[in-house]
PDB file of N, CA and C in Angstrom:
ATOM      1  N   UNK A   1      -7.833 -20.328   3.881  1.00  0.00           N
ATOM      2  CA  UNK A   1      -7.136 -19.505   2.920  1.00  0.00           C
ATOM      3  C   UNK A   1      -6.042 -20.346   2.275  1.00  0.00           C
ATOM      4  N   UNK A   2      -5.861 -20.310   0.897  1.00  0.00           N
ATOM      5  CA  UNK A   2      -4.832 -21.217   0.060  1.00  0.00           C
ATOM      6  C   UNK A   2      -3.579 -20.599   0.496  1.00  0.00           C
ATOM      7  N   UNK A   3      -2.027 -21.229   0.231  1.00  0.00           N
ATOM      8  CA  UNK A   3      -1.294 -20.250   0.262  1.00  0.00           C
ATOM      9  C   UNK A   3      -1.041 -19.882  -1.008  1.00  0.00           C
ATOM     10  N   UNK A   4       0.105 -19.110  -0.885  1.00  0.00           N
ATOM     11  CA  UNK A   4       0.391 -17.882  -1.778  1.00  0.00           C
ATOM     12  C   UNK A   4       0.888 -18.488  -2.913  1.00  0.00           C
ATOM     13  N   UNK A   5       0.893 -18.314  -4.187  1.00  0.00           N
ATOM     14  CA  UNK A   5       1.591 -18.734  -5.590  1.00  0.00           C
ATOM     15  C   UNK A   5       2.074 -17.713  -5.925  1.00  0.00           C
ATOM     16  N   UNK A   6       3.747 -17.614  -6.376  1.00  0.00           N
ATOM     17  CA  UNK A   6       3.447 -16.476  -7.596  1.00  0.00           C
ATOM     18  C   UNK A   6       2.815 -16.253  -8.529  1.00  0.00           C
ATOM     19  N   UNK A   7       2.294 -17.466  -9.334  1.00  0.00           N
ATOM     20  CA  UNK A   7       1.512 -16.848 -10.067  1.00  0.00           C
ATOM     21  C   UNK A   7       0.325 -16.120  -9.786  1.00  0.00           C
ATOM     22  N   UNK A   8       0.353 -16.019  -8.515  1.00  0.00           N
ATOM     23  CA  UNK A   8      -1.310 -15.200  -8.603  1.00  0.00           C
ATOM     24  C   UNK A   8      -0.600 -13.400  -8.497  1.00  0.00           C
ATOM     25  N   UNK A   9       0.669 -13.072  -8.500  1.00  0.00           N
ATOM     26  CA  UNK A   9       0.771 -11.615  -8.066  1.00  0.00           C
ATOM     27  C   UNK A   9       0.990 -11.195 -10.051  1.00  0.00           C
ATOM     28  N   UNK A  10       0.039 -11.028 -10.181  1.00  0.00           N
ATOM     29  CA  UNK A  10      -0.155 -10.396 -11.596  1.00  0.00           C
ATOM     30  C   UNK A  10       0.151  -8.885 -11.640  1.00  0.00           C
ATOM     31  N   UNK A  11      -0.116  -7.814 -10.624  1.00  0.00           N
ATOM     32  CA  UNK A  11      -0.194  -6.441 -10.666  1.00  0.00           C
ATOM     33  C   UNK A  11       1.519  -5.934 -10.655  1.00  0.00           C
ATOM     34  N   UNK A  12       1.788  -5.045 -10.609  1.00  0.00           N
ATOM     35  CA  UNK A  12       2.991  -4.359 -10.657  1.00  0.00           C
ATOM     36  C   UNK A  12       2.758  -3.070 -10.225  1.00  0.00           C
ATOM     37  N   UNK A  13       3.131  -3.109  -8.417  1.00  0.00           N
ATOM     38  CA  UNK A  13       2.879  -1.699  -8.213  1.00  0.00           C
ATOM     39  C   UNK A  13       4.098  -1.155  -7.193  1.00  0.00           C
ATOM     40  N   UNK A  14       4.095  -0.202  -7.109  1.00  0.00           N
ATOM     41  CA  UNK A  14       5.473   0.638  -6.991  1.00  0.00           C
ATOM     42  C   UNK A  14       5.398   0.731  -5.364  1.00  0.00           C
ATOM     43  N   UNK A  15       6.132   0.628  -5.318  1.00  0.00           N
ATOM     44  CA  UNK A  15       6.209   0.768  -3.424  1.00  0.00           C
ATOM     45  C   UNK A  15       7.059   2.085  -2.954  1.00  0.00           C
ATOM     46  N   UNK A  16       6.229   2.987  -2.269  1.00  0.00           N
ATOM     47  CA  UNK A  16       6.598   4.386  -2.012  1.00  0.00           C
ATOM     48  C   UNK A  16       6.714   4.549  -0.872  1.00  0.00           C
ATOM     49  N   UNK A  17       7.474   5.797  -0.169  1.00  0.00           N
ATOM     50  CA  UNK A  17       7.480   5.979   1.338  1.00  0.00           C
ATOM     51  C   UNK A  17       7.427   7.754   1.274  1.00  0.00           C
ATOM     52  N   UNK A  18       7.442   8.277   2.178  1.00  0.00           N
ATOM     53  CA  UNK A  18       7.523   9.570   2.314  1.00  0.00           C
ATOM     54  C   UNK A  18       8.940  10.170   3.078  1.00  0.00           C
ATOM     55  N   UNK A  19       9.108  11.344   2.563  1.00  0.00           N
ATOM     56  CA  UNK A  19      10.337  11.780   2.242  1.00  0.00           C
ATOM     57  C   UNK A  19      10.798  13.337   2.454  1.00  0.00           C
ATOM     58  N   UNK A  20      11.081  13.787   3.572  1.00  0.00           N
ATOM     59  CA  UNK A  20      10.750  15.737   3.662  1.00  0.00           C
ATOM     60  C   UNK A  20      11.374  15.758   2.667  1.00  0.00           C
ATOM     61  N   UNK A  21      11.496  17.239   1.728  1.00  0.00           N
ATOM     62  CA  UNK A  21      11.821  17.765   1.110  1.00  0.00           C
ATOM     63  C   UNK A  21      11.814  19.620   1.183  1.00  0.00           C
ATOM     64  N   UNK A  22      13.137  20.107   1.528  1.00  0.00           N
ATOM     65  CA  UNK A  22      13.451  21.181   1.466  1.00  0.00           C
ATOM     66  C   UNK A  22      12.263  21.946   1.252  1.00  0.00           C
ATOM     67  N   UNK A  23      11.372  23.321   1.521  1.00  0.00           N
ATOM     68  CA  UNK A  23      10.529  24.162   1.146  1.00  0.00           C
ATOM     69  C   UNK A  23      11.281  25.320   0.643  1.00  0.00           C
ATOM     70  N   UNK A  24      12.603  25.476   0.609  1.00  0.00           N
ATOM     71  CA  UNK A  24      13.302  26.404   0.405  1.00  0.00           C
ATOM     72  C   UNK A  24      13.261  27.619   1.179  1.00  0.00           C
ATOM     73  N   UNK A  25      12.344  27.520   2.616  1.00  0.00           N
ATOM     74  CA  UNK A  25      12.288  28.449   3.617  1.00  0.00           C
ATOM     75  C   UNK A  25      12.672  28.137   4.860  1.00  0.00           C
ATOM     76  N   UNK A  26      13.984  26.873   4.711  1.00  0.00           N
ATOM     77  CA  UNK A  26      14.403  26.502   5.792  1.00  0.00           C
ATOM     78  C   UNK A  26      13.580  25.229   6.815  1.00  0.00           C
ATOM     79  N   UNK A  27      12.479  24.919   5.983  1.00  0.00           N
ATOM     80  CA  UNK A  27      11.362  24.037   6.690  1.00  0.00           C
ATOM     81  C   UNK A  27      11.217  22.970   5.318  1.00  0.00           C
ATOM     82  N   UNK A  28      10.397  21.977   5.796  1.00  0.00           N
ATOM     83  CA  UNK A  28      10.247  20.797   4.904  1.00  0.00           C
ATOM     84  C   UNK A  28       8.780  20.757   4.859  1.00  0.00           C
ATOM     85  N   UNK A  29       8.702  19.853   3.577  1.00  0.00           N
ATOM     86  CA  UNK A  29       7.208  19.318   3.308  1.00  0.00           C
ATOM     87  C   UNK A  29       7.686  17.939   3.266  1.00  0.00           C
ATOM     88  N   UNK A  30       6.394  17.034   2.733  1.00  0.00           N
ATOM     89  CA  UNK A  30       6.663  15.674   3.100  1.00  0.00           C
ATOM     90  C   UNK A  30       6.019  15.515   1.097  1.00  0.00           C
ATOM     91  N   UNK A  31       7.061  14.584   0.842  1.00  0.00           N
ATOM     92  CA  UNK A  31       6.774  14.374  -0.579  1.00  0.00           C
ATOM     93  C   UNK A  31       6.473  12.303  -0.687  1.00  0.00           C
ATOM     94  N   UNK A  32       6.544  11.865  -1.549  1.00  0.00           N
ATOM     95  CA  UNK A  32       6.567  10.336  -2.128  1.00  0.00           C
ATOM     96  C   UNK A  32       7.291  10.331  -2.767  1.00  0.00           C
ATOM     97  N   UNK A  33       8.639   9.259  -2.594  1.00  0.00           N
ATOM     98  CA  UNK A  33       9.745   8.560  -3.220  1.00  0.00           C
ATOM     99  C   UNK A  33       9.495   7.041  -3.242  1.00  0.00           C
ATOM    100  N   UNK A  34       9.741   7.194  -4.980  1.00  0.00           N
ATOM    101  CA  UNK A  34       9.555   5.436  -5.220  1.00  0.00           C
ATOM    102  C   UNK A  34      10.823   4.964  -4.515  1.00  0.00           C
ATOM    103  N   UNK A  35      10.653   3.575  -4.384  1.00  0.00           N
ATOM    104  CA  UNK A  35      11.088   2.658  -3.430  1.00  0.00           C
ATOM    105  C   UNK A  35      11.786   1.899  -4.679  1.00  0.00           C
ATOM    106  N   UNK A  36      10.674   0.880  -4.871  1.00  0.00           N
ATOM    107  CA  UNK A  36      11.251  -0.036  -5.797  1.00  0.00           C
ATOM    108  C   UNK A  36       9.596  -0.811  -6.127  1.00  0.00           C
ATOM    109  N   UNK A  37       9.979  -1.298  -7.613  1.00  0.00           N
ATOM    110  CA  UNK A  37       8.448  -1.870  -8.594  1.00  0.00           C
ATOM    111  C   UNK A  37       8.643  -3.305  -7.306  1.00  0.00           C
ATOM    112  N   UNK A  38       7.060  -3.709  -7.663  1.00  0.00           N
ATOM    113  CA  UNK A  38       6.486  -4.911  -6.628  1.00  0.00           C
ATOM    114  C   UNK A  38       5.524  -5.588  -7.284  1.00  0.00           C
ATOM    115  N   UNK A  39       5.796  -7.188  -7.429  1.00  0.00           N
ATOM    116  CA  UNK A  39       4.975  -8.222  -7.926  1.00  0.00           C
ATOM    117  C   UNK A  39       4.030  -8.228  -7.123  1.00  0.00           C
ATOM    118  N   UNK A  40       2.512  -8.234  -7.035  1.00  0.00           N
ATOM    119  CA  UNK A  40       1.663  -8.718  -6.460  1.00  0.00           C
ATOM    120  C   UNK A  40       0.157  -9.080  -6.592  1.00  0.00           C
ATOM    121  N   UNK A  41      -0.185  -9.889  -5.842  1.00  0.00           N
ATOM    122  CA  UNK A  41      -1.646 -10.061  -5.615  1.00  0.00           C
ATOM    123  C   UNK A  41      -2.515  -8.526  -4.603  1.00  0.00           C
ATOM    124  N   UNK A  42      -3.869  -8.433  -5.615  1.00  0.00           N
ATOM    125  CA  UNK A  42      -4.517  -7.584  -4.732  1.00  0.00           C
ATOM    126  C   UNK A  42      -5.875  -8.254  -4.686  1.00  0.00           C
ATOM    127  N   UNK A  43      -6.624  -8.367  -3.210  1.00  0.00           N
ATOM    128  CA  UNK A  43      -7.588  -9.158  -3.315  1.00  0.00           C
ATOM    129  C   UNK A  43      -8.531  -8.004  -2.446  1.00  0.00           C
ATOM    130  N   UNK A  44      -9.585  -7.349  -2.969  1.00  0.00           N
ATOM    131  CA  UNK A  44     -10.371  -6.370  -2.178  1.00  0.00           C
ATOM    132  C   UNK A  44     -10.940  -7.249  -1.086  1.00  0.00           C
ATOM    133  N   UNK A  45     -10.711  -6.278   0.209  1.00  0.00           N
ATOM    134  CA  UNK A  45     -11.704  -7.391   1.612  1.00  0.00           C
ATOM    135  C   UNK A  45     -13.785  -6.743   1.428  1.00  0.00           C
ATOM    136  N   UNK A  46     -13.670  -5.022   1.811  1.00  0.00           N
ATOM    137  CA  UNK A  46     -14.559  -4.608   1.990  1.00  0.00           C
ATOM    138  C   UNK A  46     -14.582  -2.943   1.270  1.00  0.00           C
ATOM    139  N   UNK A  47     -15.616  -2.294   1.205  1.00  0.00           N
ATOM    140  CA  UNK A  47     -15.849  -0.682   1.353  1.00  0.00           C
ATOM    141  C   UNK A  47     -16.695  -0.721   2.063  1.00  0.00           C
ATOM    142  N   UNK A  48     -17.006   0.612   1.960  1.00  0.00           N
ATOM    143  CA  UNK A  48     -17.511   1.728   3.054  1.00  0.00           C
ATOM    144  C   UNK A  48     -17.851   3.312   2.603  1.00  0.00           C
ATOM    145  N   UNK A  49     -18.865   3.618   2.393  1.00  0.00           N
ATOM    146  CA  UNK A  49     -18.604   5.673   2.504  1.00  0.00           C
ATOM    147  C   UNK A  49     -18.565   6.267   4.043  1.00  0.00           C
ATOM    148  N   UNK A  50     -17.442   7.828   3.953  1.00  0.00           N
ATOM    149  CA  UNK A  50     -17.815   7.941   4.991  1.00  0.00           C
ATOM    150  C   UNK A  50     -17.914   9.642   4.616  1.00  0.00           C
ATOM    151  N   UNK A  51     -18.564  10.541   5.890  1.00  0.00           N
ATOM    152  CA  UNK A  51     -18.977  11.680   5.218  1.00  0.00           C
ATOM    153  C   UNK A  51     -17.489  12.522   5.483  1.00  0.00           C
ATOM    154  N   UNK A  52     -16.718  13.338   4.780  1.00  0.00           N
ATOM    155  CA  UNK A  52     -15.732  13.633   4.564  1.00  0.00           C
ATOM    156  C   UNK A  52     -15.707  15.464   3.967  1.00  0.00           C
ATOM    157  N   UNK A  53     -15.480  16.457   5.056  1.00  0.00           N
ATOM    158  CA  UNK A  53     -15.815  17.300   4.277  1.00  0.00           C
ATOM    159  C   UNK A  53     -17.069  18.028   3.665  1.00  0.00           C
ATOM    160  N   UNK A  54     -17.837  17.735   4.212  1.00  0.00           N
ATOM    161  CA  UNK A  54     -19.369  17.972   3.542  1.00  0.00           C
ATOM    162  C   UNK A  54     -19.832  17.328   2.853  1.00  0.00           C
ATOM    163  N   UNK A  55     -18.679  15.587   2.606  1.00  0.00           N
ATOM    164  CA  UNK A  55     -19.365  15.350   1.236  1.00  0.00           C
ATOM    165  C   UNK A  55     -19.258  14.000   1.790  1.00  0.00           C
ATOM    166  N   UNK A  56     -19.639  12.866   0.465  1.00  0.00           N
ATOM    167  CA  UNK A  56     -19.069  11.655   0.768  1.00  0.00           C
ATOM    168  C   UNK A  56     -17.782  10.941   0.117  1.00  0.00           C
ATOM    169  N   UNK A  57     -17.017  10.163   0.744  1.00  0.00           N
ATOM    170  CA  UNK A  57     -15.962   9.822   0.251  1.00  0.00           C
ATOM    171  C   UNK A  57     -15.839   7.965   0.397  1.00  0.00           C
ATOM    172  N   UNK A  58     -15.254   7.741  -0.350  1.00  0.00           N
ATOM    173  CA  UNK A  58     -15.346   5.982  -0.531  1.00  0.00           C
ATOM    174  C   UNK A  58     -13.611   4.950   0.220  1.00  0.00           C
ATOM    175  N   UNK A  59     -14.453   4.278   0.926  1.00  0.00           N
ATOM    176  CA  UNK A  59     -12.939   3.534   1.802  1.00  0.00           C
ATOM    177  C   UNK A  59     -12.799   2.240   0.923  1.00  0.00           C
ATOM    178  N   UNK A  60     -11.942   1.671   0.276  1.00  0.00           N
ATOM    179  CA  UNK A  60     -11.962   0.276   0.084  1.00  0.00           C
ATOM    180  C   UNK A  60     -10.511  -0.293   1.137  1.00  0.00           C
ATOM    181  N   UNK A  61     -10.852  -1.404   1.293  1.00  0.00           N
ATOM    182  CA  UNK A  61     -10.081  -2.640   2.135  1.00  0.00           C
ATOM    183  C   UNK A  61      -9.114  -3.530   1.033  1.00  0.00           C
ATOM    184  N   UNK A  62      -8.518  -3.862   0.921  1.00  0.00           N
ATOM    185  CA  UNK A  62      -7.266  -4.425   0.433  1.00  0.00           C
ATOM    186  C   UNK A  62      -6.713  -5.077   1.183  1.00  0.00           C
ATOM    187  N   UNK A  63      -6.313  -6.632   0.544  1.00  0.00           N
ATOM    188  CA  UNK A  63      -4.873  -7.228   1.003  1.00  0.00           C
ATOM    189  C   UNK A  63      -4.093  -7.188  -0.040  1.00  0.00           C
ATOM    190  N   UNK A  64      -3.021  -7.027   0.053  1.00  0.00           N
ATOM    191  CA  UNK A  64      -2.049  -7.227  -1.143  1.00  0.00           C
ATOM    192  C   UNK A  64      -0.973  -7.739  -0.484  1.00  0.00           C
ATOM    193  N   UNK A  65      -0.299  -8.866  -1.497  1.00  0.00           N
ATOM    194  CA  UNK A  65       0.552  -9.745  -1.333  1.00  0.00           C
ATOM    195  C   UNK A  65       1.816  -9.720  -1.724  1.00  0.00           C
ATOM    196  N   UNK A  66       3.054  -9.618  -1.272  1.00  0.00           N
ATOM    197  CA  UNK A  66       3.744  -9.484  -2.133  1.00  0.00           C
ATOM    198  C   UNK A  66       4.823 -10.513  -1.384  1.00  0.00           C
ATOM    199  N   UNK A  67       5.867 -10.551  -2.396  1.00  0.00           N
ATOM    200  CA  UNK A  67       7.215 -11.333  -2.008  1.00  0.00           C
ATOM    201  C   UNK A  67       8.030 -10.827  -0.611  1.00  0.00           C
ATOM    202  N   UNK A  68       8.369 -11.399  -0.028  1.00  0.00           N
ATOM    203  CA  UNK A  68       9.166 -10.864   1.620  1.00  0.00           C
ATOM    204  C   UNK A  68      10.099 -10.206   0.837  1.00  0.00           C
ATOM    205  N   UNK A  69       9.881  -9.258   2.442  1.00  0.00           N
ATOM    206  CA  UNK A  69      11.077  -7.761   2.194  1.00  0.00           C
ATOM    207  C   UNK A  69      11.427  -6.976   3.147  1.00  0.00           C
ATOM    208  N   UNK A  70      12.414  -6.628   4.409  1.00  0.00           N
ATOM    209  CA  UNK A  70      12.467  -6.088   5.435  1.00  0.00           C
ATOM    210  C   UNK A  70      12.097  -4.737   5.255  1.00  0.00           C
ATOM    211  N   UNK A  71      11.262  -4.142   4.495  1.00  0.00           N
ATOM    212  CA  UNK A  71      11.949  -2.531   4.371  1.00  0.00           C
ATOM    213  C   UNK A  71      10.139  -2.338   4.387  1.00  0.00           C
ATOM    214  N   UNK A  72       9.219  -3.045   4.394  1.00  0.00           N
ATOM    215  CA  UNK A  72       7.820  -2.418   4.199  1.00  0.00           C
ATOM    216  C   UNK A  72       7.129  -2.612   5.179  1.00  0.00           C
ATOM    217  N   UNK A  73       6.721  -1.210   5.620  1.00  0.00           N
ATOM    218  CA  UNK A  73       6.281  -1.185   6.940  1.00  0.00           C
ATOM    219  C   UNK A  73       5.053   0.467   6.919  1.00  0.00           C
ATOM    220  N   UNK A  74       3.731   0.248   7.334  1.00  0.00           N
ATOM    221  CA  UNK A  74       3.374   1.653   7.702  1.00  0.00           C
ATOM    222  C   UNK A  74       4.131   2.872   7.277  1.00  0.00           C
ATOM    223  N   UNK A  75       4.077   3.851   7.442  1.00  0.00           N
ATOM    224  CA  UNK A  75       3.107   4.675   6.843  1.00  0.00           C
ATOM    225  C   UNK A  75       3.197   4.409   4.902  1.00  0.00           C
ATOM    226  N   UNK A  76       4.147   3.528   4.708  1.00  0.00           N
ATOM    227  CA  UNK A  76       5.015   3.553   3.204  1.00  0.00           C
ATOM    228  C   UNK A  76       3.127   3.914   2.397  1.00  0.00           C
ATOM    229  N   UNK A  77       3.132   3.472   0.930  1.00  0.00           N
ATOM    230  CA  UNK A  77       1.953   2.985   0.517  1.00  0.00           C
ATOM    231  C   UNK A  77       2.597   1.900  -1.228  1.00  0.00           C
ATOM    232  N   UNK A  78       1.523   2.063  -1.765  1.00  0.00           N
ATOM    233  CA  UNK A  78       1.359   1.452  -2.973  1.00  0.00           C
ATOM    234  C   UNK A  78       0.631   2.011  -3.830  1.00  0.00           C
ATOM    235  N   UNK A  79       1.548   2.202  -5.275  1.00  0.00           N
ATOM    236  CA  UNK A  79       0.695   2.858  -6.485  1.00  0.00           C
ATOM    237  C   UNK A  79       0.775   2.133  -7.555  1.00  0.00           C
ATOM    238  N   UNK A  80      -0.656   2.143  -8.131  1.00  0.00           N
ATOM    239  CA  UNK A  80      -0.888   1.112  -9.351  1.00  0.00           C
ATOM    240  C   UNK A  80      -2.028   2.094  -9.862  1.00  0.00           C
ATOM    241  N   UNK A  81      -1.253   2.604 -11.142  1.00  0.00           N
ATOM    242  CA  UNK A  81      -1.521   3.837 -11.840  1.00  0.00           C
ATOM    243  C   UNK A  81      -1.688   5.027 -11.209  1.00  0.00           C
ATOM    244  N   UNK A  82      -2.832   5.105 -11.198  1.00  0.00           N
ATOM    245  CA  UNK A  82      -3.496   6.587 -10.287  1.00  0.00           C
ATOM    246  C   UNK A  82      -4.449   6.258  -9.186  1.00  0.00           C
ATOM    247  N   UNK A  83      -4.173   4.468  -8.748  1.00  0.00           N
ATOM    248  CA  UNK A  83      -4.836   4.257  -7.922  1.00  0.00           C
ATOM    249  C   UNK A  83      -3.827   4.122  -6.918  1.00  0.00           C
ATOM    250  N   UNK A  84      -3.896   4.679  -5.415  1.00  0.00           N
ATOM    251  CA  UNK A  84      -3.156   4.499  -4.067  1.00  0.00           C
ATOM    252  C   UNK A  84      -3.535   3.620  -2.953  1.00  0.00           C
ATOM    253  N   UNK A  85      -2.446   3.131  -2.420  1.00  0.00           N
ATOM    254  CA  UNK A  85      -3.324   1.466  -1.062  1.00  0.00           C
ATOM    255  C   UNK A  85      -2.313   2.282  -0.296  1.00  0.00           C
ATOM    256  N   UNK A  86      -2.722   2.999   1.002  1.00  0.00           N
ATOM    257  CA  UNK A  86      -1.927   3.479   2.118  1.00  0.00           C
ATOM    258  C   UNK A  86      -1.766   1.754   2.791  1.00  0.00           C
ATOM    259  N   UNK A  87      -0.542   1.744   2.819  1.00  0.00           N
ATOM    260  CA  UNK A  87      -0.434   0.489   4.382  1.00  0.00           C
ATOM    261  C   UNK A  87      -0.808   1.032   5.505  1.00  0.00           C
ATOM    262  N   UNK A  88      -1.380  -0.427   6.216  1.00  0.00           N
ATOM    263  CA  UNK A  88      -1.628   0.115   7.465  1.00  0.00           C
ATOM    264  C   UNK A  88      -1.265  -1.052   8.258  1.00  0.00           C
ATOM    265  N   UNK A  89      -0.993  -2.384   7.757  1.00  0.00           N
ATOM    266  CA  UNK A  89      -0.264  -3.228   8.560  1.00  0.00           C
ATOM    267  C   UNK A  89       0.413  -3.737   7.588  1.00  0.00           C
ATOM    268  N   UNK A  90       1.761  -5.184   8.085  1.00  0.00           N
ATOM    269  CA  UNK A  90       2.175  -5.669   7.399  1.00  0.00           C
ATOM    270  C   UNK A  90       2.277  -7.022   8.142  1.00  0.00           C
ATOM    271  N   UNK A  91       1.762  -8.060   7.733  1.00  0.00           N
ATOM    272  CA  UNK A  91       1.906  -9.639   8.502  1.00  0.00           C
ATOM    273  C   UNK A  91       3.263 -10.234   7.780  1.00  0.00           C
ATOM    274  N   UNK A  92       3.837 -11.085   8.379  1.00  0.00           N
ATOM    275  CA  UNK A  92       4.732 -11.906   7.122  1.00  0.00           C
ATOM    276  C   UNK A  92       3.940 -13.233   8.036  1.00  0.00           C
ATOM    277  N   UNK A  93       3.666 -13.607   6.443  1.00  0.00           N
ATOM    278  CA  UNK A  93       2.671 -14.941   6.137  1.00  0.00           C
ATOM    279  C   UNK A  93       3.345 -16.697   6.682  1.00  0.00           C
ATOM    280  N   UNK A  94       2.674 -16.611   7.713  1.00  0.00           N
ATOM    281  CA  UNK A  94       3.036 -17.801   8.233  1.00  0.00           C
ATOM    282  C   UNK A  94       5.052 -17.763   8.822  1.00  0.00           C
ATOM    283  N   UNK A  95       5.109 -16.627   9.196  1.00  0.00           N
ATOM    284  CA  UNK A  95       6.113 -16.237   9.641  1.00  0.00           C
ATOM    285  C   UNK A  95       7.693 -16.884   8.813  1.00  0.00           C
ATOM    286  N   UNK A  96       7.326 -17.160   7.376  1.00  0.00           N
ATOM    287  CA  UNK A  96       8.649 -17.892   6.830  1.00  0.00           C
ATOM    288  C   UNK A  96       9.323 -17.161   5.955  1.00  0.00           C
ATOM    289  N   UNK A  97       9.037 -15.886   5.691  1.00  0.00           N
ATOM    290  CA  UNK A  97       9.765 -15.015   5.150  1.00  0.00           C
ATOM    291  C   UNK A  97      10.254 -15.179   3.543  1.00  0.00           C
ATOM    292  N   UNK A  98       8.873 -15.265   3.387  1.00  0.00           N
ATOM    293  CA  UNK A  98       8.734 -15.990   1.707  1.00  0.00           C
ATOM    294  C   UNK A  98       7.396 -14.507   1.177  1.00  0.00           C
ATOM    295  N   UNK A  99       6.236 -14.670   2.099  1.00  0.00           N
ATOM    296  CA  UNK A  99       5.456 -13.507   1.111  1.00  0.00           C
ATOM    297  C   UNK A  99       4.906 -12.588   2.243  1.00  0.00           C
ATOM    298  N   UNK A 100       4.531 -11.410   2.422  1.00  0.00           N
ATOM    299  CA  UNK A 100       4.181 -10.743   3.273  1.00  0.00           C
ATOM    300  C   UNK A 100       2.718 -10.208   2.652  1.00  0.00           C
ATOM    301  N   UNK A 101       1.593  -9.823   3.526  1.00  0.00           N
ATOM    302  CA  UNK A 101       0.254  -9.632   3.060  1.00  0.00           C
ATOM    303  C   UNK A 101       0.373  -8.093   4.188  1.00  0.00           C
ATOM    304  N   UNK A 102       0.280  -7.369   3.049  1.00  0.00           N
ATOM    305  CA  UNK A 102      -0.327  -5.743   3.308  1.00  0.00           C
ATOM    306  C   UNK A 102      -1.522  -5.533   3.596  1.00  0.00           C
ATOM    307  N   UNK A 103      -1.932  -5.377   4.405  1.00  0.00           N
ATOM    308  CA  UNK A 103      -3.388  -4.655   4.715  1.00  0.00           C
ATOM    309  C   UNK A 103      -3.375  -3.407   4.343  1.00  0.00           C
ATOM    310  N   UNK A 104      -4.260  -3.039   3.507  1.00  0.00           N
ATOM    311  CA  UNK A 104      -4.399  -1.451   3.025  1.00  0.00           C
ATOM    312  C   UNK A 104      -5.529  -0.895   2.763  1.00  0.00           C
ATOM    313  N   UNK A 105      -5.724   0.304   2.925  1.00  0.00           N
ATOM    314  CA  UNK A 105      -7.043   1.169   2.475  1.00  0.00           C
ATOM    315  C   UNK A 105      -6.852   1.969   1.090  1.00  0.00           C
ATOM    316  N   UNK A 106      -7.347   1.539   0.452  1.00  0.00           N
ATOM    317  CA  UNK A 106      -7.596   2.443  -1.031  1.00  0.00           C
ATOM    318  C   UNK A 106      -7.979   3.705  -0.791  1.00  0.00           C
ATOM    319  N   UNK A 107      -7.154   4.852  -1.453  1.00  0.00           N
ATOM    320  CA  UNK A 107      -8.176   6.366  -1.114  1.00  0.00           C
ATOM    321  C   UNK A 107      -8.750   6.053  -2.299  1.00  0.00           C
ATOM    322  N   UNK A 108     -10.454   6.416  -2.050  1.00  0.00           N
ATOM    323  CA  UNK A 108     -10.857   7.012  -3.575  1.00  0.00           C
ATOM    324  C   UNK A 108     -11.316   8.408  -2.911  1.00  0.00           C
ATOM    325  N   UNK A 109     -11.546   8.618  -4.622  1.00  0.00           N
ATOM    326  CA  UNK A 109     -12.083  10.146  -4.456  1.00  0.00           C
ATOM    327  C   UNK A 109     -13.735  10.570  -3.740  1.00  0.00           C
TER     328      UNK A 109
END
């Protein structure tokens, strides 16, 4: 595997976490609060269907790359448009605290 360039993080996607929010019945729901915009590389690993509901539904695999950052960690995710990458791990790359590689699953519909 090469290492990392900036120039390869072309995408711009928003880095979100979840957030209760009041229900106004004394109880919370869980909403998405942007974080902050994110330079990165997205390089698909694999998909998959799986049966979901009666139906079928589509998994894609993702790494995405981005610049080091103490604050990104599970359950957060990533949005680039109307497409979503739940994290599900976070490595920092060669442990030097320069780019960190997200492992993520794409929901599709």
């Amino acid at each position: 595997m090469s290492p990392t360039t900036l120039a390869a993080m072309r995408h711009r996607l928003a880095l979100e976490s979840m957030v209760p929010v009041p229900d106004g019945a004394g109880g919370s729901i869980s909403s998405w609060a942007h974080v902050s915009p994110v330079w990165a590389r997205i390089r698909p690993l694999s998909g998959s269907e799986v049966s979901d509901a009666g139906g079928l539904a589509g998994r894609v695999s993702h790494e995405i790359t981005i610049r080091y950052r103490d604050d990104v960690a599970p359950p957060q995710r990533f949005r680039l448009g109307s497409r979503i990458f739940d994290i599900k791990a976070v490595i920092d790359e060669r442990e030097a605290h320069r780019f960190l590689i997200c492992l993520v699953e794409e929901r599709v519909p």
